[in-house]
N, C-alpha and C. Protein backbone atom coordinates (compact mmCIF):
# COMPACT_ATOMS: atom_id res chain seq x y z
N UNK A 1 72.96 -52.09 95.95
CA UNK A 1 74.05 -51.22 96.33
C UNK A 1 73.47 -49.88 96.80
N UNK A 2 74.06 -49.01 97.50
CA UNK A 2 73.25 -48.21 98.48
C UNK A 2 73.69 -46.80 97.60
N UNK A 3 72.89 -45.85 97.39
CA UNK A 3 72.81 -44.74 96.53
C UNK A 3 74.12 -43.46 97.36
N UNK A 4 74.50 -43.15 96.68
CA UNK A 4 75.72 -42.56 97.42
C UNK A 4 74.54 -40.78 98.06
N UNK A 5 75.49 -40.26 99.03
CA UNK A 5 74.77 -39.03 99.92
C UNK A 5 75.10 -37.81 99.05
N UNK A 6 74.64 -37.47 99.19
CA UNK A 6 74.57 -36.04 98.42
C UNK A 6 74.78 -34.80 99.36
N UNK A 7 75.71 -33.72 98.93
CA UNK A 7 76.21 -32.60 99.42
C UNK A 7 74.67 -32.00 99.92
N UNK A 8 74.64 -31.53 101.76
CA UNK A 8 73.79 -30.46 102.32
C UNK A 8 73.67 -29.65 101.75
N UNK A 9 72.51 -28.86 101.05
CA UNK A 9 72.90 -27.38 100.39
C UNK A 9 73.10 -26.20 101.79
N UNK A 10 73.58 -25.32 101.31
CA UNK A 10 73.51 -24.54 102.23
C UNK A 10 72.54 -23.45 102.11
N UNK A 11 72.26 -22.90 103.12
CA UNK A 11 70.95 -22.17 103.11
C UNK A 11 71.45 -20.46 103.13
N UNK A 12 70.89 -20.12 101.94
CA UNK A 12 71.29 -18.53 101.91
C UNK A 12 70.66 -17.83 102.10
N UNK A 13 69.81 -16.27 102.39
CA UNK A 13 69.07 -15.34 102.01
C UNK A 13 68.08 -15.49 103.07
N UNK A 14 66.44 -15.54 102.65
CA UNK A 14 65.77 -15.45 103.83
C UNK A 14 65.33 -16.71 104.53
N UNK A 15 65.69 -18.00 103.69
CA UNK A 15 65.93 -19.45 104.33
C UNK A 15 66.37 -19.38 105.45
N UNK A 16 67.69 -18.83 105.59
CA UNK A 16 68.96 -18.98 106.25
C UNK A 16 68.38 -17.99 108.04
N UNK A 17 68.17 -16.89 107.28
CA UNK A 17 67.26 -16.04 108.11
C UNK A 17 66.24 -16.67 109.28
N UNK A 18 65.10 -17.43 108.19
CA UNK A 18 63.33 -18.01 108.94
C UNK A 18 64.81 -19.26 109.81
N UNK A 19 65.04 -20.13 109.30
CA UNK A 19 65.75 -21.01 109.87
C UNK A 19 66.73 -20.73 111.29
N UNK A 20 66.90 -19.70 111.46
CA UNK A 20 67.93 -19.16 112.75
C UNK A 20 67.17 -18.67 113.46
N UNK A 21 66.13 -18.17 113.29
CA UNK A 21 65.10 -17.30 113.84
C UNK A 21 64.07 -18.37 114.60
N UNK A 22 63.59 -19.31 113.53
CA UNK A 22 63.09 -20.37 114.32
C UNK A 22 64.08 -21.35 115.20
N UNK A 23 65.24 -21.65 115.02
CA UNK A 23 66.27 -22.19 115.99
C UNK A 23 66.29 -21.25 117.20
N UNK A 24 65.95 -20.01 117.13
CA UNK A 24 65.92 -19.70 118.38
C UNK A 24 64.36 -19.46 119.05
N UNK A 25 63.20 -19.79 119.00
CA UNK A 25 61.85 -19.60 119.07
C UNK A 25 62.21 -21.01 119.52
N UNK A 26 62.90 -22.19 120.46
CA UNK A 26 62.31 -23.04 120.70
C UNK A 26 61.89 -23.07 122.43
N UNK A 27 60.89 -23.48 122.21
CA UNK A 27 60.40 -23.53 123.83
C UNK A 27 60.98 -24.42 124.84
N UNK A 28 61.32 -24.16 126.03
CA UNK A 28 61.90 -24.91 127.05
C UNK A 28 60.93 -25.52 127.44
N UNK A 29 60.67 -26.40 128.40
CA UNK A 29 59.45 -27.08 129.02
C UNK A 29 60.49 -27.57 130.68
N UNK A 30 59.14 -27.32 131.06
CA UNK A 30 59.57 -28.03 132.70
C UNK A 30 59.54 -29.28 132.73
N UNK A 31 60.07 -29.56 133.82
CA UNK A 31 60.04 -31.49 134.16
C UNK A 31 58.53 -31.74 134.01
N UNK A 32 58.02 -31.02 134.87
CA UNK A 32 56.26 -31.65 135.42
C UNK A 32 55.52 -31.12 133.91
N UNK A 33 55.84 -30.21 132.97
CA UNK A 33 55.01 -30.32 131.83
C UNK A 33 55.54 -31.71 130.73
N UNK A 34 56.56 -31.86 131.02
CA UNK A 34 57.55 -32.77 130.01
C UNK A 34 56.77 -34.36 130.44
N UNK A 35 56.78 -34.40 131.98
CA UNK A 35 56.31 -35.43 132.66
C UNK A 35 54.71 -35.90 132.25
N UNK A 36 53.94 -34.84 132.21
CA UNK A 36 52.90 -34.60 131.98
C UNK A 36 52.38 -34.99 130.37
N UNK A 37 53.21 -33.90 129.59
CA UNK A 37 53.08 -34.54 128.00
C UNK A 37 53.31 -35.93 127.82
N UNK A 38 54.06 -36.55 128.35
CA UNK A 38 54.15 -37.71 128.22
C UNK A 38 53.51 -38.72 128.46
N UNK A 39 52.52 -38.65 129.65
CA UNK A 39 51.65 -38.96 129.93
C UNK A 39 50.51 -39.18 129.30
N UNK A 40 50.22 -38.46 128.60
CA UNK A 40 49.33 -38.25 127.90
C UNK A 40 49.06 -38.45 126.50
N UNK A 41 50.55 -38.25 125.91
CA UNK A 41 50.92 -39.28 124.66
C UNK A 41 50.67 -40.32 124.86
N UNK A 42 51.03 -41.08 126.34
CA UNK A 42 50.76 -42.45 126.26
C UNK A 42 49.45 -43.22 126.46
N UNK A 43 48.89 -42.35 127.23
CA UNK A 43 46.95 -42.73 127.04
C UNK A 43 46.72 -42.65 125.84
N UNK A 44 47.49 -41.67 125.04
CA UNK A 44 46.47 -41.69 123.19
C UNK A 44 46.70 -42.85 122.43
N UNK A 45 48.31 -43.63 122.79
CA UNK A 45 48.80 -44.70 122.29
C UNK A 45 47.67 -45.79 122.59
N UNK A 46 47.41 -46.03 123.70
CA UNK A 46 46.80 -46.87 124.12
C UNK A 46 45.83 -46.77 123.65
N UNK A 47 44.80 -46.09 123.40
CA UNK A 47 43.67 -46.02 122.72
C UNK A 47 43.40 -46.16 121.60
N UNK A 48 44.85 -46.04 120.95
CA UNK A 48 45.00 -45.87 119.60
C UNK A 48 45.31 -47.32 119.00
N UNK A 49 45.73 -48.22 120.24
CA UNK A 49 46.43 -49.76 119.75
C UNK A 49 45.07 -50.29 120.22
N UNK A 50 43.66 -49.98 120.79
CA UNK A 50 42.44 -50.82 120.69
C UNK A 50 41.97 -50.34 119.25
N UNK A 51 42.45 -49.60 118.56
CA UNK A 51 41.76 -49.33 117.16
C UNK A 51 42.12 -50.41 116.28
N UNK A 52 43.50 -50.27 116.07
CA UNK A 52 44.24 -51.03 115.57
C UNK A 52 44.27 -52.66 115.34
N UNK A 53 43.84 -53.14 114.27
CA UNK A 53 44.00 -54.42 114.35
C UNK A 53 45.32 -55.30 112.40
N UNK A 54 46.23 -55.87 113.58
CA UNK A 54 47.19 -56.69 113.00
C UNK A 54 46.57 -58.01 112.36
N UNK A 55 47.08 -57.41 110.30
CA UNK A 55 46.63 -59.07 110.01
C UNK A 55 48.16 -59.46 109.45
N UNK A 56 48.66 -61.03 110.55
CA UNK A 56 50.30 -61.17 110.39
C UNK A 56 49.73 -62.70 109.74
């Protein structure tokens, strides 16, 4: 049987503060950097699945 959810606390004082402050510190990115990161995540994948070996 599945554990029931529990009430979000809410965030008071300087939590509440670092937390809004970093919600607004987030960086935009361009297409061609977005395009780019991605790219490049996916060469690491790949390199990362010749490491990798499956015992099924």
């Amino acid at each position: 049987m599945a554990r029931p959810i529990r009430e979000t606390p809410i965030l008071t004082g300087e939590d509440a503060e670092r937390f809004v402050r970093q919600m607004q510190e987030v960086e935009s990115r361009s297409p061609e950097e977005r395009e780019a990161r991605r790219k490049a995540f996916k060469e690491r994948v790949k390199e990362a699945k010749k490491l990798i070996t499956f015992c099924w």
